[in-house]
C-alpha atoms as a PDB file:
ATOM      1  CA  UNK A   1      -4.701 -21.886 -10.214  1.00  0.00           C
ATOM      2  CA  UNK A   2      -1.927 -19.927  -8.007  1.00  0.00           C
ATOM      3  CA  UNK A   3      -0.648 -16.912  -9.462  1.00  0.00           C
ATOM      4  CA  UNK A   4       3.252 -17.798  -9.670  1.00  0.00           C
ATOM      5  CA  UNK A   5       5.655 -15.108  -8.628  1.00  0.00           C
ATOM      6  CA  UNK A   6       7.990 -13.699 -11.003  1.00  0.00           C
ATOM      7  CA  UNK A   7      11.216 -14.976  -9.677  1.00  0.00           C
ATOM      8  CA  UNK A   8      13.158 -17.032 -12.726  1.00  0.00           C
ATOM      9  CA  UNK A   9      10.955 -15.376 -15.373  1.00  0.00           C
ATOM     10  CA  UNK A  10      12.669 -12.792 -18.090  1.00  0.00           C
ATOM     11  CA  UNK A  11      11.351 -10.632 -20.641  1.00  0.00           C
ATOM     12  CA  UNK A  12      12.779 -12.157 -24.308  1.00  0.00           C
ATOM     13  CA  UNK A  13      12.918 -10.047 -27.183  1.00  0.00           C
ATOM     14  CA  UNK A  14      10.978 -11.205 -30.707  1.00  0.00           C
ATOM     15  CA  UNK A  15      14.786 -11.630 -31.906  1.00  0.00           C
ATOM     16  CA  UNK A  16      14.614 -13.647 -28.726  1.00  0.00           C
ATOM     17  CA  UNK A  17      17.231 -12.007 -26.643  1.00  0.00           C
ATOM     18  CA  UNK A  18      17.059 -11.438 -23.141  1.00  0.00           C
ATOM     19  CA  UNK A  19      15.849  -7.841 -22.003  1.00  0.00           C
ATOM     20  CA  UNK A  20      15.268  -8.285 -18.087  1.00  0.00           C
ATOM     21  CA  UNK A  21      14.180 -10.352 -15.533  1.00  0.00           C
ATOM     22  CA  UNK A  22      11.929  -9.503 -12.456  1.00  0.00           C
ATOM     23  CA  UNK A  23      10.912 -10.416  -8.836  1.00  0.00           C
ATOM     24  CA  UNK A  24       8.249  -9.095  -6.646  1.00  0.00           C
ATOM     25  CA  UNK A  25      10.702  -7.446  -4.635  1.00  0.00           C
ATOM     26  CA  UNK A  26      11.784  -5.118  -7.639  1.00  0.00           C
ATOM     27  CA  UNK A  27       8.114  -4.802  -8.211  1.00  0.00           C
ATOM     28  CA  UNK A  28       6.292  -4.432  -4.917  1.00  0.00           C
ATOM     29  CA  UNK A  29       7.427  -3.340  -1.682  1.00  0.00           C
ATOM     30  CA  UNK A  30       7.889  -6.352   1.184  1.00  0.00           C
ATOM     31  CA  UNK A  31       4.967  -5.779   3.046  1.00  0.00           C
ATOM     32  CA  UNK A  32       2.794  -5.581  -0.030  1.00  0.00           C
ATOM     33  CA  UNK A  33       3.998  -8.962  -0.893  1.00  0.00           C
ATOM     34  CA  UNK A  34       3.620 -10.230   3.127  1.00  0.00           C
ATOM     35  CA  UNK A  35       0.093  -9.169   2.465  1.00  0.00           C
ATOM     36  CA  UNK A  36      -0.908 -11.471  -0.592  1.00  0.00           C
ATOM     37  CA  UNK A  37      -1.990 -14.685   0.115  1.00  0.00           C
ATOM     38  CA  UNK A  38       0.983 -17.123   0.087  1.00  0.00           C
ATOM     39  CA  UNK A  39       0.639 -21.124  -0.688  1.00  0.00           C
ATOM     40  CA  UNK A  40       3.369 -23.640  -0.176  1.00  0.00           C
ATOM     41  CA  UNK A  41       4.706 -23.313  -3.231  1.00  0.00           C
ATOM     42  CA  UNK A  42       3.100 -19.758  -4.656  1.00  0.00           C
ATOM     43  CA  UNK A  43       2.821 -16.236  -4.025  1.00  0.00           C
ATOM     44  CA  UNK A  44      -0.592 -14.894  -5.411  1.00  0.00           C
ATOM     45  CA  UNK A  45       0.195 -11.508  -6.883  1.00  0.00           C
ATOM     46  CA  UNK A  46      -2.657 -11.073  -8.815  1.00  0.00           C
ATOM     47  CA  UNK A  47      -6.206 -11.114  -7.906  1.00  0.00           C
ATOM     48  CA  UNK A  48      -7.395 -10.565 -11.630  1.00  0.00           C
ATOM     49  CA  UNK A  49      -6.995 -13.071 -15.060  1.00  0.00           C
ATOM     50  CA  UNK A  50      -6.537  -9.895 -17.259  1.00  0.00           C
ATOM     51  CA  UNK A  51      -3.502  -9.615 -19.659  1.00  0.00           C
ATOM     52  CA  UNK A  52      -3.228  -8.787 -23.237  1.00  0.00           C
ATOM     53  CA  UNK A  53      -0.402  -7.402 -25.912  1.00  0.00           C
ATOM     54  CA  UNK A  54      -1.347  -3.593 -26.879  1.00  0.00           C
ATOM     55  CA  UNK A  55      -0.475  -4.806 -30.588  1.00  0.00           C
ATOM     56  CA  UNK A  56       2.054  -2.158 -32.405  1.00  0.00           C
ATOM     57  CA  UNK A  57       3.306  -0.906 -29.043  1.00  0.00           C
ATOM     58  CA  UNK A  58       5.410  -3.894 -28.170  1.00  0.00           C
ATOM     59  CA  UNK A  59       3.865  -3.452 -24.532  1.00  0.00           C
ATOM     60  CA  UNK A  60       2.186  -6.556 -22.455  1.00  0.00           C
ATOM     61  CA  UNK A  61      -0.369  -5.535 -19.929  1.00  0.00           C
ATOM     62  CA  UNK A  62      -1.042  -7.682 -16.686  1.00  0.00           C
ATOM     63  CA  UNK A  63      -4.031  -6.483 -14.359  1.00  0.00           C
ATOM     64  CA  UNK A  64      -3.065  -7.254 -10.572  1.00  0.00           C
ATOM     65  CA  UNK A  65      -6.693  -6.418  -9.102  1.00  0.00           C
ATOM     66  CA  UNK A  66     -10.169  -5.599  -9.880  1.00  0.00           C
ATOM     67  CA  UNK A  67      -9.608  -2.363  -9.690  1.00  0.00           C
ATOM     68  CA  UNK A  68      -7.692  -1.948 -12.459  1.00  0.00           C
ATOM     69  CA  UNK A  69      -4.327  -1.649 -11.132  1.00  0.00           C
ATOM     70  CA  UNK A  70      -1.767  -3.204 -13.346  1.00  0.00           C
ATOM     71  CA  UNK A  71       1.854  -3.772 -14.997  1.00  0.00           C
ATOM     72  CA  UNK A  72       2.379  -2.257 -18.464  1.00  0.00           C
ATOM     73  CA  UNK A  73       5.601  -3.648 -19.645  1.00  0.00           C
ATOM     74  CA  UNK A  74       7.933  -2.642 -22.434  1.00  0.00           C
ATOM     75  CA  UNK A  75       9.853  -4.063 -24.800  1.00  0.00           C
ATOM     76  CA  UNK A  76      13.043  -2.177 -23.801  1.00  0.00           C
ATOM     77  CA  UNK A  77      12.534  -4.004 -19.922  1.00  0.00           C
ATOM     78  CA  UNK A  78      10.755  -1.118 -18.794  1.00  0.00           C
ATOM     79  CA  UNK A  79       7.400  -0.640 -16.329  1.00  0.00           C
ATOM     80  CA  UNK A  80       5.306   0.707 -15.157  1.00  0.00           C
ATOM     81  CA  UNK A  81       2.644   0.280 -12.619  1.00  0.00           C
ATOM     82  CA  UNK A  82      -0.582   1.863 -12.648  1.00  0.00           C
ATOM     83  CA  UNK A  83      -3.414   2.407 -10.211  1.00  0.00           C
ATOM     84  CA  UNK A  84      -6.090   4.393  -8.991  1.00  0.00           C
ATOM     85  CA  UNK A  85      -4.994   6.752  -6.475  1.00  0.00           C
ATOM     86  CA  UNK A  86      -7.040   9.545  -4.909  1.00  0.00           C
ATOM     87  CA  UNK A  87      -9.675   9.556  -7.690  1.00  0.00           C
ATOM     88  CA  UNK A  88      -6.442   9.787 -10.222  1.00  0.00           C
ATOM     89  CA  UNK A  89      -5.013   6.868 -12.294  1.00  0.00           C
ATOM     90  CA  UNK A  90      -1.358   7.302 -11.523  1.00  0.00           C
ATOM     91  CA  UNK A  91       1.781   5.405 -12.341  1.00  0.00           C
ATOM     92  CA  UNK A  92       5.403   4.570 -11.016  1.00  0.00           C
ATOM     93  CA  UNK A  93       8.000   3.011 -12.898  1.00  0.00           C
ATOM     94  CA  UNK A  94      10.278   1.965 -10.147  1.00  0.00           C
ATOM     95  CA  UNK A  95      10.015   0.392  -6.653  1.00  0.00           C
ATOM     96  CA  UNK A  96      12.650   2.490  -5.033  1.00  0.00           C
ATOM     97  CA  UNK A  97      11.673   5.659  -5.118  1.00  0.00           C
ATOM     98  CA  UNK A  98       7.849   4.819  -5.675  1.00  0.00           C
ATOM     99  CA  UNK A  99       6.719   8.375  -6.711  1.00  0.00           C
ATOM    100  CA  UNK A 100       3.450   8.140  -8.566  1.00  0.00           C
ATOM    101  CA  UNK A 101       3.155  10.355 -11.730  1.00  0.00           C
ATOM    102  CA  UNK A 102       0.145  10.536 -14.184  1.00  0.00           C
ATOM    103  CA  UNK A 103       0.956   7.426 -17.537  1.00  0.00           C
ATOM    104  CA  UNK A 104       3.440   8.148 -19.712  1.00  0.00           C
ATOM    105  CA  UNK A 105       2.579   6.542 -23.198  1.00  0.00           C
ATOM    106  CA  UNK A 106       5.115   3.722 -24.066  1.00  0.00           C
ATOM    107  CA  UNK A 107       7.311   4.965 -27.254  1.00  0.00           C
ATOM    108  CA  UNK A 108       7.356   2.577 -29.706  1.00  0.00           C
ATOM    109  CA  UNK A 109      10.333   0.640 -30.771  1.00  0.00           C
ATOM    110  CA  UNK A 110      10.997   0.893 -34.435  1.00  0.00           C
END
């Protein structure tokens, strides 16, 4: 099953109220995205099933690859993205300035 882009989906609060919506292209540079394999109707971002809810974090996690590179996302909207670089897991929580810094742990939302 193709791997649907996330262009149209949002990130809903449990009071169900909308926090923030994404698209590749605030989450991966255009030639990463020209390098996934595209379908007629699908962009397939991730190469890996893996996703779960780190329960009493309020943070989803989505693995992109087998290498363990992934999304965390936060309740307040927030990312980041996480792979291993150099022998180093390291993170960025943007895709502007793209520097890669060592995980932050999400604060919990009270």
């Amino acid at each position: 099953m193709p791997r649907r882009n996330f262009i149209g989906s949002k990130r809903i609060s449990p009071e169900g109220k909308h926090i923030r919506a994404y698209g590749l292209s605030d989450l991966f540079a255009q030639s990463e995205i020209e390098g996934f394999r595209h379908s007629m109707s699908s962009i397939w971002w991730r190469k890996s099933a893996g996703s779960y809810v780190r329960q009493g974090e309020g943070t989803f996690y989505v693995t992109v690859n087998d290498t363990g590179a992934g999304f965390v996302f936060e309740l307040s909207g927030a990312y980041q993205y996480c792979e291993t670089k150099e022998g180093r897991s390291l993170c960025r929580n943007t895709n502007k300035d793209r520097k890669w810094r060592a995980y932050r742990e999400p604060v919990p939302l009270r």
